[in-house]
PDB file of N, CA and C in Angstrom:
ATOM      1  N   UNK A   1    -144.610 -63.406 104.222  1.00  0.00           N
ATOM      2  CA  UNK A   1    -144.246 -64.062 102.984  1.00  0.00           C
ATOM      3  C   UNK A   1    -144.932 -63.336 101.813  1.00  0.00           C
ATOM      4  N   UNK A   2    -144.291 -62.674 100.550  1.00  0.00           N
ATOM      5  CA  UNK A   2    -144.843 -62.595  99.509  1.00  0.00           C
ATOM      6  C   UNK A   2    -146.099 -63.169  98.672  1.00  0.00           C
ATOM      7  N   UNK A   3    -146.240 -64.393  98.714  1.00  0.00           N
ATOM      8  CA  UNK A   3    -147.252 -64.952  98.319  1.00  0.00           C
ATOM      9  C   UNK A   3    -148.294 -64.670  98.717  1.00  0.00           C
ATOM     10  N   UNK A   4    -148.617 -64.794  99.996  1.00  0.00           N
ATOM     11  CA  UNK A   4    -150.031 -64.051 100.801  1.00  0.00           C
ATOM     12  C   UNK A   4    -149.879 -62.514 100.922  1.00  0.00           C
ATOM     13  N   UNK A   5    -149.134 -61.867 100.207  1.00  0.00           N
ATOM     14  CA  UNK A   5    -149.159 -60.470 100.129  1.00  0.00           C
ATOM     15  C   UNK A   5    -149.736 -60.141  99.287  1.00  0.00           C
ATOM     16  N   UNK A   6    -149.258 -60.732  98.076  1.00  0.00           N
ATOM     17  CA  UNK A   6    -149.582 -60.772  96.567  1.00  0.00           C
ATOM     18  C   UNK A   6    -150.364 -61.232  96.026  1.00  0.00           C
ATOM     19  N   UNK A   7    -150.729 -61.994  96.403  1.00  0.00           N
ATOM     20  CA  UNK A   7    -151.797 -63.235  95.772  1.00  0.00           C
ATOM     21  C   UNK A   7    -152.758 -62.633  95.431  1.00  0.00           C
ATOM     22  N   UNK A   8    -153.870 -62.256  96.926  1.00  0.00           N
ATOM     23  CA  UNK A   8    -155.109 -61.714  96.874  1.00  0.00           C
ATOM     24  C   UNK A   8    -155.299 -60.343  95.993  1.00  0.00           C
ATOM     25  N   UNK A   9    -154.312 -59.597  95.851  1.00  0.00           N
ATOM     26  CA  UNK A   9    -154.272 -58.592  95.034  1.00  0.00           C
ATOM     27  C   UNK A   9    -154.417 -58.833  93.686  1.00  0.00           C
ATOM     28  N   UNK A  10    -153.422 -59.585  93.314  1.00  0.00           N
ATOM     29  CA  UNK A  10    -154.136 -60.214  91.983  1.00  0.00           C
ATOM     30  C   UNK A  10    -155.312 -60.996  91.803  1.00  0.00           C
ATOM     31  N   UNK A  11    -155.908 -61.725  93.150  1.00  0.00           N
ATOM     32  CA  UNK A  11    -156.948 -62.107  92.466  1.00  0.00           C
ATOM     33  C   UNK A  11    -158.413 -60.856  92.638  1.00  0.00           C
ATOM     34  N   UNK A  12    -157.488 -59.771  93.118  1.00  0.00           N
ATOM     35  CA  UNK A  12    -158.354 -58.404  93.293  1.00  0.00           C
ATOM     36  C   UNK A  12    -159.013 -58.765  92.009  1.00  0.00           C
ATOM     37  N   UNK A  13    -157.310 -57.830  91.440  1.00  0.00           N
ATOM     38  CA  UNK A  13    -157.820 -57.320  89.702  1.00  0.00           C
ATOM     39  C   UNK A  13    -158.249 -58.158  88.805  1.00  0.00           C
ATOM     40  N   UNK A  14    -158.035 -59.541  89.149  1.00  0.00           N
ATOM     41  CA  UNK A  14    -159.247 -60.717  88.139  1.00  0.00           C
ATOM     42  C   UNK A  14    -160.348 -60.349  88.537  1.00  0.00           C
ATOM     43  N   UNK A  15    -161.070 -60.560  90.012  1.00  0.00           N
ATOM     44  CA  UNK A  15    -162.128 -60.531  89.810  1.00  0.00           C
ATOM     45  C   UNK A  15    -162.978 -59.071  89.674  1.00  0.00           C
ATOM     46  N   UNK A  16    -162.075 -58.277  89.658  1.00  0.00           N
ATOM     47  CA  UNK A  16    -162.436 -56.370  89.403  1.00  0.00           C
ATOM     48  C   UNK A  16    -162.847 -56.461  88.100  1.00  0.00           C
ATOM     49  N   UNK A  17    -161.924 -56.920  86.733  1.00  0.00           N
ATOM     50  CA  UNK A  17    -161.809 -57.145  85.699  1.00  0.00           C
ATOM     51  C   UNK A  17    -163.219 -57.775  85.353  1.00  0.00           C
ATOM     52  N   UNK A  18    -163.741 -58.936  85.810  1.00  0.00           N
ATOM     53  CA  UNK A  18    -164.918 -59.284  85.875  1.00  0.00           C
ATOM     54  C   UNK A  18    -166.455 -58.698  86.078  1.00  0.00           C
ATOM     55  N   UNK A  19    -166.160 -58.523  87.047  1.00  0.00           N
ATOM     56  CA  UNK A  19    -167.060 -57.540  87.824  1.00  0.00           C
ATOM     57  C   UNK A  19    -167.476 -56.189  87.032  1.00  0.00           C
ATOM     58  N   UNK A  20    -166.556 -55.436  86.364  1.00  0.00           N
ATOM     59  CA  UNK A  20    -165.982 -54.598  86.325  1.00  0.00           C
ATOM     60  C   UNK A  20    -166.749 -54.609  84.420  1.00  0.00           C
ATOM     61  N   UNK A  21    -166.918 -55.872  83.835  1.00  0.00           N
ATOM     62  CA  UNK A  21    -167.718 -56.245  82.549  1.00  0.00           C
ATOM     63  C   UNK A  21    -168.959 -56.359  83.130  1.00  0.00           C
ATOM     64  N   UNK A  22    -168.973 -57.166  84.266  1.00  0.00           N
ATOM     65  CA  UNK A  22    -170.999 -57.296  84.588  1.00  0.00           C
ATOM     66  C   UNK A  22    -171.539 -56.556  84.503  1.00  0.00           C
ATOM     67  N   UNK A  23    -170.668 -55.346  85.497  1.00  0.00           N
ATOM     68  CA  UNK A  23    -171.976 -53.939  85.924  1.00  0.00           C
ATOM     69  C   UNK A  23    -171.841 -53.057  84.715  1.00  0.00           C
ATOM     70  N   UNK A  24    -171.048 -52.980  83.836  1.00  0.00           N
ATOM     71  CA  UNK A  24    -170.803 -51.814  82.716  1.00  0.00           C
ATOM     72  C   UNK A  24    -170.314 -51.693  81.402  1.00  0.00           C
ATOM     73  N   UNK A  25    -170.744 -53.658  80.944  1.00  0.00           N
ATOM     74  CA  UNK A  25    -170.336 -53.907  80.028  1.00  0.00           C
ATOM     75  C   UNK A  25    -171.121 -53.688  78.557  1.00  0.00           C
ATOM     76  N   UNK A  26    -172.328 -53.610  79.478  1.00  0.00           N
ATOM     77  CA  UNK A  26    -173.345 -53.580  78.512  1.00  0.00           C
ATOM     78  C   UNK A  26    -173.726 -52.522  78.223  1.00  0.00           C
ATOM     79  N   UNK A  27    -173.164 -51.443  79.301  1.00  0.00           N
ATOM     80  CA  UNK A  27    -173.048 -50.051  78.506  1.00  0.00           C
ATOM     81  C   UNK A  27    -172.914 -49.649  76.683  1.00  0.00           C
ATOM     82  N   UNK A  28    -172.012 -50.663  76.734  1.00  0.00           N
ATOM     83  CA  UNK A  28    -171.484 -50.208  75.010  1.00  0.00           C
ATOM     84  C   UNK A  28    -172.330 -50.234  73.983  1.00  0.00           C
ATOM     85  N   UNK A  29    -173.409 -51.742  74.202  1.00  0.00           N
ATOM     86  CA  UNK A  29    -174.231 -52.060  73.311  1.00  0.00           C
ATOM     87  C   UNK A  29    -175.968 -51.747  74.069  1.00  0.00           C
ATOM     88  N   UNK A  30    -176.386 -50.986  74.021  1.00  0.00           N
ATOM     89  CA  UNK A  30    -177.406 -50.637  74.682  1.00  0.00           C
ATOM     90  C   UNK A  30    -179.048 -51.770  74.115  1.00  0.00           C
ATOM     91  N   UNK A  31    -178.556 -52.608  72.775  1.00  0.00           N
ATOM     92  CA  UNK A  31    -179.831 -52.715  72.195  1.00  0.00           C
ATOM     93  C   UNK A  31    -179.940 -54.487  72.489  1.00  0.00           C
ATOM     94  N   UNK A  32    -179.372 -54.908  73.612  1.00  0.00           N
ATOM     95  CA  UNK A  32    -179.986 -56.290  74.144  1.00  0.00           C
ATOM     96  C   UNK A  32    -181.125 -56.221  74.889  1.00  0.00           C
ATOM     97  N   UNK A  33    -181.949 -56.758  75.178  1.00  0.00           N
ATOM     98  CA  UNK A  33    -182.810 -56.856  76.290  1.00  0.00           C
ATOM     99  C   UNK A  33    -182.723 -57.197  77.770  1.00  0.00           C
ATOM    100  N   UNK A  34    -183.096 -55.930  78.631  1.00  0.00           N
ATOM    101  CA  UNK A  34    -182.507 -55.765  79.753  1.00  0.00           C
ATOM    102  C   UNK A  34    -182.556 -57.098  80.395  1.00  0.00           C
ATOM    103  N   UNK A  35    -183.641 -58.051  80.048  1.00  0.00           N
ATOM    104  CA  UNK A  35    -183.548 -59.168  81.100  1.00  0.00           C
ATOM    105  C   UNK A  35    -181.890 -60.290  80.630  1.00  0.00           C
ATOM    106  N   UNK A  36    -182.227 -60.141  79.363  1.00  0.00           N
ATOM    107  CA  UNK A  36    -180.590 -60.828  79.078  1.00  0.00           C
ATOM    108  C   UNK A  36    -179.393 -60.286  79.462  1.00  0.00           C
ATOM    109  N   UNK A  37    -179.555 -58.807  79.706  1.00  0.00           N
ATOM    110  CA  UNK A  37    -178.373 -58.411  80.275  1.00  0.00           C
ATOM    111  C   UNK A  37    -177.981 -58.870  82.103  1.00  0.00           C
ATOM    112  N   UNK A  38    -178.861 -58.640  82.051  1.00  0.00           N
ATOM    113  CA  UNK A  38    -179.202 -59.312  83.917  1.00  0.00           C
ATOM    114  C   UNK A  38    -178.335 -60.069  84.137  1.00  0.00           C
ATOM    115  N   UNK A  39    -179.005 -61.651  83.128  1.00  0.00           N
ATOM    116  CA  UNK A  39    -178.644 -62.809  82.993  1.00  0.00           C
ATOM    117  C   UNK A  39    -177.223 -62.796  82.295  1.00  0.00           C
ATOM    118  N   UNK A  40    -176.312 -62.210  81.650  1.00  0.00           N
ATOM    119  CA  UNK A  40    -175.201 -62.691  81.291  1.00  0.00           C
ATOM    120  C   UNK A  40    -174.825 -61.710  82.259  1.00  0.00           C
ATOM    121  N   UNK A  41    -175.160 -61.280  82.969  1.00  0.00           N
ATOM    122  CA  UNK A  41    -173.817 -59.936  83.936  1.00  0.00           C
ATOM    123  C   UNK A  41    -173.899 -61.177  85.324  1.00  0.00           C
ATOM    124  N   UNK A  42    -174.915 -62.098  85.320  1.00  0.00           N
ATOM    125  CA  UNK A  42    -175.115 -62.625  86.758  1.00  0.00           C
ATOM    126  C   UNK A  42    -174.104 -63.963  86.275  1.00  0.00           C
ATOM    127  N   UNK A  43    -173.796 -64.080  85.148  1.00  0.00           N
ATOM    128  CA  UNK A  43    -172.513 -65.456  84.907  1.00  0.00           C
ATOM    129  C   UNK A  43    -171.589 -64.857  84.944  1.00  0.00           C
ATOM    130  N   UNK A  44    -171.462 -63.517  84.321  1.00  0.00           N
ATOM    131  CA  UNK A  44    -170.000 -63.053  84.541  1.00  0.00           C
ATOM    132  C   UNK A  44    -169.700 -62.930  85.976  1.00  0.00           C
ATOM    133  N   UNK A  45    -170.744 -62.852  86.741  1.00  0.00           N
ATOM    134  CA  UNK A  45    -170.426 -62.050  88.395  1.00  0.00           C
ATOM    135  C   UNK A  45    -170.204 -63.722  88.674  1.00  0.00           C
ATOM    136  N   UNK A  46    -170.605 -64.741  88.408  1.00  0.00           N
ATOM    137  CA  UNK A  46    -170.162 -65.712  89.393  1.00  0.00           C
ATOM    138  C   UNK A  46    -168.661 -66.244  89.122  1.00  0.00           C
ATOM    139  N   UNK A  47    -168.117 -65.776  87.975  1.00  0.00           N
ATOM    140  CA  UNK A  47    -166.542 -65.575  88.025  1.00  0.00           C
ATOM    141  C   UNK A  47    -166.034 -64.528  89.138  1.00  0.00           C
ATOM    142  N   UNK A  48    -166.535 -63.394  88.843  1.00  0.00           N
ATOM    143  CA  UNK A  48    -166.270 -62.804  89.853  1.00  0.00           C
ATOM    144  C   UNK A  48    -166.079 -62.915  91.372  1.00  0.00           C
ATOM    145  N   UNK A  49    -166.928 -63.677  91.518  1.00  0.00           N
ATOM    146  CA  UNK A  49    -167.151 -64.516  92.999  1.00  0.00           C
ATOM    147  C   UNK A  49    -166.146 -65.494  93.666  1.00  0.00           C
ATOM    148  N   UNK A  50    -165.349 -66.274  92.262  1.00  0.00           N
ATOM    149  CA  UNK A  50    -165.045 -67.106  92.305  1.00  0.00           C
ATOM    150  C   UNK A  50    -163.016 -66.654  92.673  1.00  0.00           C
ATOM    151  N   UNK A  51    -163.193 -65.942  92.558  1.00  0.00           N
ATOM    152  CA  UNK A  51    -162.297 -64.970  92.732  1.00  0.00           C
ATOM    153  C   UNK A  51    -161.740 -64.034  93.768  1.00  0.00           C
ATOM    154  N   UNK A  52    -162.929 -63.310  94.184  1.00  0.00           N
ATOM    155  CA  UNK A  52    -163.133 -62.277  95.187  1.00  0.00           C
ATOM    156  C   UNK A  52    -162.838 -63.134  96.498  1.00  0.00           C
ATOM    157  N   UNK A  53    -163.854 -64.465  97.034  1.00  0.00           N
ATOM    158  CA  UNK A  53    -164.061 -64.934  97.884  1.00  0.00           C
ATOM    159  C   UNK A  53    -162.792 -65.677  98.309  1.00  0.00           C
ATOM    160  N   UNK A  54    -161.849 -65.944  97.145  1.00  0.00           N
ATOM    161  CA  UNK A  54    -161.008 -66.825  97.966  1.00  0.00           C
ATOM    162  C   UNK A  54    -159.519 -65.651  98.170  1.00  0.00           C
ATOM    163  N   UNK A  55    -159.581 -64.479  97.503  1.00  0.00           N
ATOM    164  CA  UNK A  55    -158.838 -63.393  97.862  1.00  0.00           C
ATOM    165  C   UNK A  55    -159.067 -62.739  99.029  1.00  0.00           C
ATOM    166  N   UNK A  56    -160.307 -62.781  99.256  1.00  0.00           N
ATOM    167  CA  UNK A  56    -160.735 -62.397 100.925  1.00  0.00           C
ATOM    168  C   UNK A  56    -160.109 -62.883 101.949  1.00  0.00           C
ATOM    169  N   UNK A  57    -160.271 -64.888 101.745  1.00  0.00           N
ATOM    170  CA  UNK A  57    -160.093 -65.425 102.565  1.00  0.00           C
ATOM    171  C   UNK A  57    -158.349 -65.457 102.841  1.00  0.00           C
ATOM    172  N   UNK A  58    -157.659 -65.760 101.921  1.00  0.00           N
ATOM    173  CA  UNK A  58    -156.004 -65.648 101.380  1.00  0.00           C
ATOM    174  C   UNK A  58    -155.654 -63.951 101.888  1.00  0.00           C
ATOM    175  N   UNK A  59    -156.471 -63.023 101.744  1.00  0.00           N
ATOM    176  CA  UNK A  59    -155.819 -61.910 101.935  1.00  0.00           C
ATOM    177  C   UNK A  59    -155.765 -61.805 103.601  1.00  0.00           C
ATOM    178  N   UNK A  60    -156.846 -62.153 104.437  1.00  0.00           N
ATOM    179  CA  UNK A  60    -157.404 -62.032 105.528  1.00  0.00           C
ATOM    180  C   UNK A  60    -155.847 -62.566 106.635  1.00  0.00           C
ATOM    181  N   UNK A  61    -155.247 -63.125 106.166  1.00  0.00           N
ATOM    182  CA  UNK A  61    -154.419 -63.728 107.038  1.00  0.00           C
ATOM    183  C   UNK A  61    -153.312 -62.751 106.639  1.00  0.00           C
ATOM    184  N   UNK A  62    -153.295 -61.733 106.240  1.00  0.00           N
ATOM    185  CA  UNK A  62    -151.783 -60.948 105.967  1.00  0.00           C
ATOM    186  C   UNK A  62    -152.828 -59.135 106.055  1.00  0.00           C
ATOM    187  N   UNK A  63    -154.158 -59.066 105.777  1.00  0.00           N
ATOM    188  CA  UNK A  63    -154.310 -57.861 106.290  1.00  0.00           C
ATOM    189  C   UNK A  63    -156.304 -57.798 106.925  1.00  0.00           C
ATOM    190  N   UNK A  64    -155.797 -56.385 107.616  1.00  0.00           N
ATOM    191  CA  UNK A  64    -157.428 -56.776 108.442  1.00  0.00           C
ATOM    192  C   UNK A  64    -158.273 -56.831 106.925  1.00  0.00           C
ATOM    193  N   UNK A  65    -159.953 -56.992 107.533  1.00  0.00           N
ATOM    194  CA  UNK A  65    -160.554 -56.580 106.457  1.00  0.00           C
ATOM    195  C   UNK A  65    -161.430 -55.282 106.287  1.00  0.00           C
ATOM    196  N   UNK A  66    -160.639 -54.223 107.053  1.00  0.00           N
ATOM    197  CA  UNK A  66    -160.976 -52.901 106.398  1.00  0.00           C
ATOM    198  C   UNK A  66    -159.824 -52.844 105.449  1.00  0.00           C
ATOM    199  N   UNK A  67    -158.525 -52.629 105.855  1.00  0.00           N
ATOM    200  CA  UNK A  67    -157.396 -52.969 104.817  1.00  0.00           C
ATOM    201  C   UNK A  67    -157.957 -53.773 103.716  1.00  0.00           C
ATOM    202  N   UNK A  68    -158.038 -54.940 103.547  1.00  0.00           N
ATOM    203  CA  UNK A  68    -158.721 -55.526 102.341  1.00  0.00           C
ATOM    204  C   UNK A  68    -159.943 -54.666 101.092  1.00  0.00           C
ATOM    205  N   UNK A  69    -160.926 -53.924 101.992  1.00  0.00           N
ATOM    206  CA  UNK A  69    -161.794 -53.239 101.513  1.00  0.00           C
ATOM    207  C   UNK A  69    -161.520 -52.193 101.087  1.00  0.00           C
ATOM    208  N   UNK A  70    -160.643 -51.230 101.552  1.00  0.00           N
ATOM    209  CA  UNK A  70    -159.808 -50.216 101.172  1.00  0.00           C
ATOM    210  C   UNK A  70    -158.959 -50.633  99.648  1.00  0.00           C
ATOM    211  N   UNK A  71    -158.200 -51.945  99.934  1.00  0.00           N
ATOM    212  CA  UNK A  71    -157.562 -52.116  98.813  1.00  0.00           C
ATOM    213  C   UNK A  71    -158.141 -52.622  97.803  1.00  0.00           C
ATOM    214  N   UNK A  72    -159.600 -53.008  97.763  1.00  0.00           N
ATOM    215  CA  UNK A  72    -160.372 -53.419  97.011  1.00  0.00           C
ATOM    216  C   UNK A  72    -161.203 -52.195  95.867  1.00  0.00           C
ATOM    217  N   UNK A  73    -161.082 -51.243  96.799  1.00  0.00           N
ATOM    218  CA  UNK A  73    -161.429 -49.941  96.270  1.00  0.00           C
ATOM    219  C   UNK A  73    -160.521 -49.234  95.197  1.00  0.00           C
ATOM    220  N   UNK A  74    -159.465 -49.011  95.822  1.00  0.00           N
ATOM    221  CA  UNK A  74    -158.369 -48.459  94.675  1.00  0.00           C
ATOM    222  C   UNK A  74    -158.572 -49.870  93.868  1.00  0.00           C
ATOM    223  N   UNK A  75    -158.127 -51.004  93.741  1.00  0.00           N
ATOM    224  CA  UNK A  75    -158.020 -51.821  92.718  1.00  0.00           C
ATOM    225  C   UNK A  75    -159.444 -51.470  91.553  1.00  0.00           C
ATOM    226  N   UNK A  76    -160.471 -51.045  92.231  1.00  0.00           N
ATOM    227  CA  UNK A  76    -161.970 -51.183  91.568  1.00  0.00           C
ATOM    228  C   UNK A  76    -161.627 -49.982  90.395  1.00  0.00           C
ATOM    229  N   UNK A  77    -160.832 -48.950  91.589  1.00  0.00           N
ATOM    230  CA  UNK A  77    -160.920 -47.670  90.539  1.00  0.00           C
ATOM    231  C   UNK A  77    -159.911 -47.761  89.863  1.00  0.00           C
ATOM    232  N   UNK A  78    -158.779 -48.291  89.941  1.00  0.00           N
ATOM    233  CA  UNK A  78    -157.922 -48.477  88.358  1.00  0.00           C
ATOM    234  C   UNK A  78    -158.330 -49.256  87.410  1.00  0.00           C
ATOM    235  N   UNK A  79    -158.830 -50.486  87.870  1.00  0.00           N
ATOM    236  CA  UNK A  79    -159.584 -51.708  86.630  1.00  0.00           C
ATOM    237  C   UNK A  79    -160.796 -50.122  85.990  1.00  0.00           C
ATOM    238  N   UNK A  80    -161.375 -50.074  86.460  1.00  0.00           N
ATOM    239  CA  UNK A  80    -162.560 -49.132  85.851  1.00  0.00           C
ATOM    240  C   UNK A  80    -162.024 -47.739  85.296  1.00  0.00           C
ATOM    241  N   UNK A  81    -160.892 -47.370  85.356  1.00  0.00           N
ATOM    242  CA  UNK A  81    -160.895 -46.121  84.824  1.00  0.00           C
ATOM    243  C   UNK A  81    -159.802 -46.872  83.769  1.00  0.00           C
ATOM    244  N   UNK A  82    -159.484 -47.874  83.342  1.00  0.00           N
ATOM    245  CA  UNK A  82    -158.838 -47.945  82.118  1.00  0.00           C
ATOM    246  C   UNK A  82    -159.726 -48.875  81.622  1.00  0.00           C
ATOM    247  N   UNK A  83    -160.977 -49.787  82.246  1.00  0.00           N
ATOM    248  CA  UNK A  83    -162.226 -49.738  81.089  1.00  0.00           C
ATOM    249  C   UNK A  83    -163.221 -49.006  80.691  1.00  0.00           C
ATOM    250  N   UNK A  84    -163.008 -47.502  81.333  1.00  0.00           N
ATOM    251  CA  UNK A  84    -163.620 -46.800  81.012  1.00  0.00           C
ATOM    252  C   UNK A  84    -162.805 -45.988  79.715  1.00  0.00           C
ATOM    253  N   UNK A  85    -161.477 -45.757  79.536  1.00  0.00           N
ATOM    254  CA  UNK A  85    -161.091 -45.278  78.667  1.00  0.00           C
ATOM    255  C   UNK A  85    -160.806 -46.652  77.579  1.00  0.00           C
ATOM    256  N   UNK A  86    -160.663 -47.658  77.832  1.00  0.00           N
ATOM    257  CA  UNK A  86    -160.585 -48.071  76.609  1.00  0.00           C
ATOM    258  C   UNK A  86    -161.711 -49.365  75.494  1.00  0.00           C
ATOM    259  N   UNK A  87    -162.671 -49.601  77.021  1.00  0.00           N
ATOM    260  CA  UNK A  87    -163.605 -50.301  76.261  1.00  0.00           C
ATOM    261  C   UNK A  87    -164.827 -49.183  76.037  1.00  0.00           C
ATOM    262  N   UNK A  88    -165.186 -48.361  77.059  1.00  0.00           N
ATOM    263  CA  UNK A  88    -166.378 -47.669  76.813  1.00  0.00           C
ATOM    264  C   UNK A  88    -166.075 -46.224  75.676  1.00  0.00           C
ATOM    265  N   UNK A  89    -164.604 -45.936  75.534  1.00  0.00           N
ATOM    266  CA  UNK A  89    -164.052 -44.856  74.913  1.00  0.00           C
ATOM    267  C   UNK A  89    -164.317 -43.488  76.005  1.00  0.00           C
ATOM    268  N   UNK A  90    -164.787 -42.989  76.941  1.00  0.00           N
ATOM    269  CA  UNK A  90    -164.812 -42.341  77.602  1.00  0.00           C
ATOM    270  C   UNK A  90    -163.795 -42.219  78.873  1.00  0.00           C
ATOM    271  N   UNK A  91    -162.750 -41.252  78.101  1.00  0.00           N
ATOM    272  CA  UNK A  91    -161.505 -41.156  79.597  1.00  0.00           C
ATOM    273  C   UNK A  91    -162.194 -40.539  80.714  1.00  0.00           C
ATOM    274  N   UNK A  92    -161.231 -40.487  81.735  1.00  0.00           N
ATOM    275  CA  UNK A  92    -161.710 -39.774  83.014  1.00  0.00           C
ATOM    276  C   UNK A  92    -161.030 -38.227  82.481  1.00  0.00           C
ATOM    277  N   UNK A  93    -161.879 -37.326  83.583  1.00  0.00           N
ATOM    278  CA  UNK A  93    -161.548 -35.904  82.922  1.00  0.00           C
ATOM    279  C   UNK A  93    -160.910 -35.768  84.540  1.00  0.00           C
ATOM    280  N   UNK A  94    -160.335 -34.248  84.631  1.00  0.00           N
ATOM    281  CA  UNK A  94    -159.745 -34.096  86.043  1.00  0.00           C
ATOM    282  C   UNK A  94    -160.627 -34.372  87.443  1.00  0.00           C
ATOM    283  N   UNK A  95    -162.093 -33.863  87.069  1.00  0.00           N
ATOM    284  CA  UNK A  95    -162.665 -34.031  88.441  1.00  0.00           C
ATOM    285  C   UNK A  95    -162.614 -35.686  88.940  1.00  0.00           C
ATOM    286  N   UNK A  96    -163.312 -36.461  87.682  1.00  0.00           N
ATOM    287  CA  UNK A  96    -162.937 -37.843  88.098  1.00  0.00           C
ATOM    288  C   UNK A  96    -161.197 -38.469  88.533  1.00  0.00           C
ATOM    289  N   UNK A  97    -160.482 -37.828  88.521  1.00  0.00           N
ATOM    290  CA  UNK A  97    -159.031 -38.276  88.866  1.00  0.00           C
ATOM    291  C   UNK A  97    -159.014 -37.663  90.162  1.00  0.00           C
ATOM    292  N   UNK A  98    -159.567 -36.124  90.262  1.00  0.00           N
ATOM    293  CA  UNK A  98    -159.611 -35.945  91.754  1.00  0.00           C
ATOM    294  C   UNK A  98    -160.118 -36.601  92.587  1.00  0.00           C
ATOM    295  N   UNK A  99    -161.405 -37.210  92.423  1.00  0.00           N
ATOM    296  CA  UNK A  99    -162.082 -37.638  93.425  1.00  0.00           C
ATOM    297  C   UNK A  99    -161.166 -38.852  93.576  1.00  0.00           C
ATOM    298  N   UNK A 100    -161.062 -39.970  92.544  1.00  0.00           N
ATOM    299  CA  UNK A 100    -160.275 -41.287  92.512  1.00  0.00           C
ATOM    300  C   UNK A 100    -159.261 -41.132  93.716  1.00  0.00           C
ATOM    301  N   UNK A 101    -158.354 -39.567  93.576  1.00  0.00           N
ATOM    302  CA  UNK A 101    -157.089 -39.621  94.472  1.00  0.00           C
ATOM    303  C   UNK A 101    -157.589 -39.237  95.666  1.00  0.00           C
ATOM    304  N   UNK A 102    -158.859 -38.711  96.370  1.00  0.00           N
ATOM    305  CA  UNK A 102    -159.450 -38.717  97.232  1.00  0.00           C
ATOM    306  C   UNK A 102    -159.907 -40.157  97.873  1.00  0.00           C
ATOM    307  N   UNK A 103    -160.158 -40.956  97.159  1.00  0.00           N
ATOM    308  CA  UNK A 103    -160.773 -42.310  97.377  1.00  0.00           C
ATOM    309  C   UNK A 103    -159.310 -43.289  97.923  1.00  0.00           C
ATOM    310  N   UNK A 104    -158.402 -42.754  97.257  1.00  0.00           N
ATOM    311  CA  UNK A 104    -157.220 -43.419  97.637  1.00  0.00           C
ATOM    312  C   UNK A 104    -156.778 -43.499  98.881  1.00  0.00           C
ATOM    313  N   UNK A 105    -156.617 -42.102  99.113  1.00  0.00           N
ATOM    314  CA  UNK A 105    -156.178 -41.156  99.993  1.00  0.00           C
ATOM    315  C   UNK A 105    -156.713 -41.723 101.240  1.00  0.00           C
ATOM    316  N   UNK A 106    -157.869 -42.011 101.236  1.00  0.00           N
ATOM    317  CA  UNK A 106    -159.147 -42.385 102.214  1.00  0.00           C
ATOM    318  C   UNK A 106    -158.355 -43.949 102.132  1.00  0.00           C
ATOM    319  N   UNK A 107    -158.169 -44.435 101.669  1.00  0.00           N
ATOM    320  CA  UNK A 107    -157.815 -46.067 101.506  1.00  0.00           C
ATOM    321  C   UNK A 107    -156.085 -45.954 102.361  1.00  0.00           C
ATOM    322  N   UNK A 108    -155.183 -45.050 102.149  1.00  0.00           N
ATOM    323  CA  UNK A 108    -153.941 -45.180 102.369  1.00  0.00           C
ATOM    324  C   UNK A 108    -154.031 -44.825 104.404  1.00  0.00           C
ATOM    325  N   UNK A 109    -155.032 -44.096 104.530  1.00  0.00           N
ATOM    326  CA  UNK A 109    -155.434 -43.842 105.610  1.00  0.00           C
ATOM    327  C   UNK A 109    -155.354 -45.418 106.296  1.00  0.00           C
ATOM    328  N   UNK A 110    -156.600 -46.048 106.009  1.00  0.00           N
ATOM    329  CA  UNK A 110    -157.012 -47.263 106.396  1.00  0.00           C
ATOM    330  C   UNK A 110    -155.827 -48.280 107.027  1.00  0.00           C
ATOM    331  N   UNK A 111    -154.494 -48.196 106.327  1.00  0.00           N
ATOM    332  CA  UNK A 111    -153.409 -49.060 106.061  1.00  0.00           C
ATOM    333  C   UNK A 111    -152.341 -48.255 107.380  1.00  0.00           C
ATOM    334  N   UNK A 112    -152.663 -47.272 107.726  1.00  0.00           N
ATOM    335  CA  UNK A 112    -151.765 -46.654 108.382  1.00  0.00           C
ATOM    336  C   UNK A 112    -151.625 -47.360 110.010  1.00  0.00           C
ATOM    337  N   UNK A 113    -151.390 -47.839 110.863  1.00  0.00           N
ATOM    338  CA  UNK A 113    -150.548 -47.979 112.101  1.00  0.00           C
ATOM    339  C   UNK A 113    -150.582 -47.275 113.297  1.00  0.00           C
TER     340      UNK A 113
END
């Protein structure tokens, strides 16, 4: 069924999207104090959580969970390479696209039969 195909994937890229502000959001503004950054990346991550965990569980019944982890990976690296070009202003240059399609590559493996 579609729904359990789909689902967890989207709630990939929510909680990637999340995640994805905790660990590297604070990149932009460097002049908070590291302990506050801690502390607002550890509220953003419990969205994240809130998210991840029940995509695990929803995904788990339509793929193993190396499949899951694999697809968790490519999802990580598209959410992050278009907040890397458009919140941090720093695009990816070719080596970073190579490796990304290496990382894939390694993921499409995983899915194979």
């Amino acid at each position: 069924m579609p729904f359990e195909r789909y689902l967890p994937v989207l709630l990939l890229v929510g909680s990637n999207v999340f995640m994805t502000f905790a660990w590297y959001g604070h990149l932009k503004d460097k002049s908070a104090p590291l302990p506050s950054v801690i502390l607002a990346s550890w509220g953003i991550a419990l969205f994240e959580y809130l998210l991840m965990v029940p995509a695990n569980r929803i995904g788990h019944a339509v793929y193993s969970a190396p499949q899951l982890k694999g697809l968790q990976e490519v999802i990580t690296l598209l959410v992050f390479a278009g907040f890397s070009t458009w919140y941090l202003g720093q695009p990816l240059k070719w080596n970073h696209w190579a490796g990304f399609c290496l990382i894939v590559a390694a993921a499409w493996l995983i899915f194979l039969e």
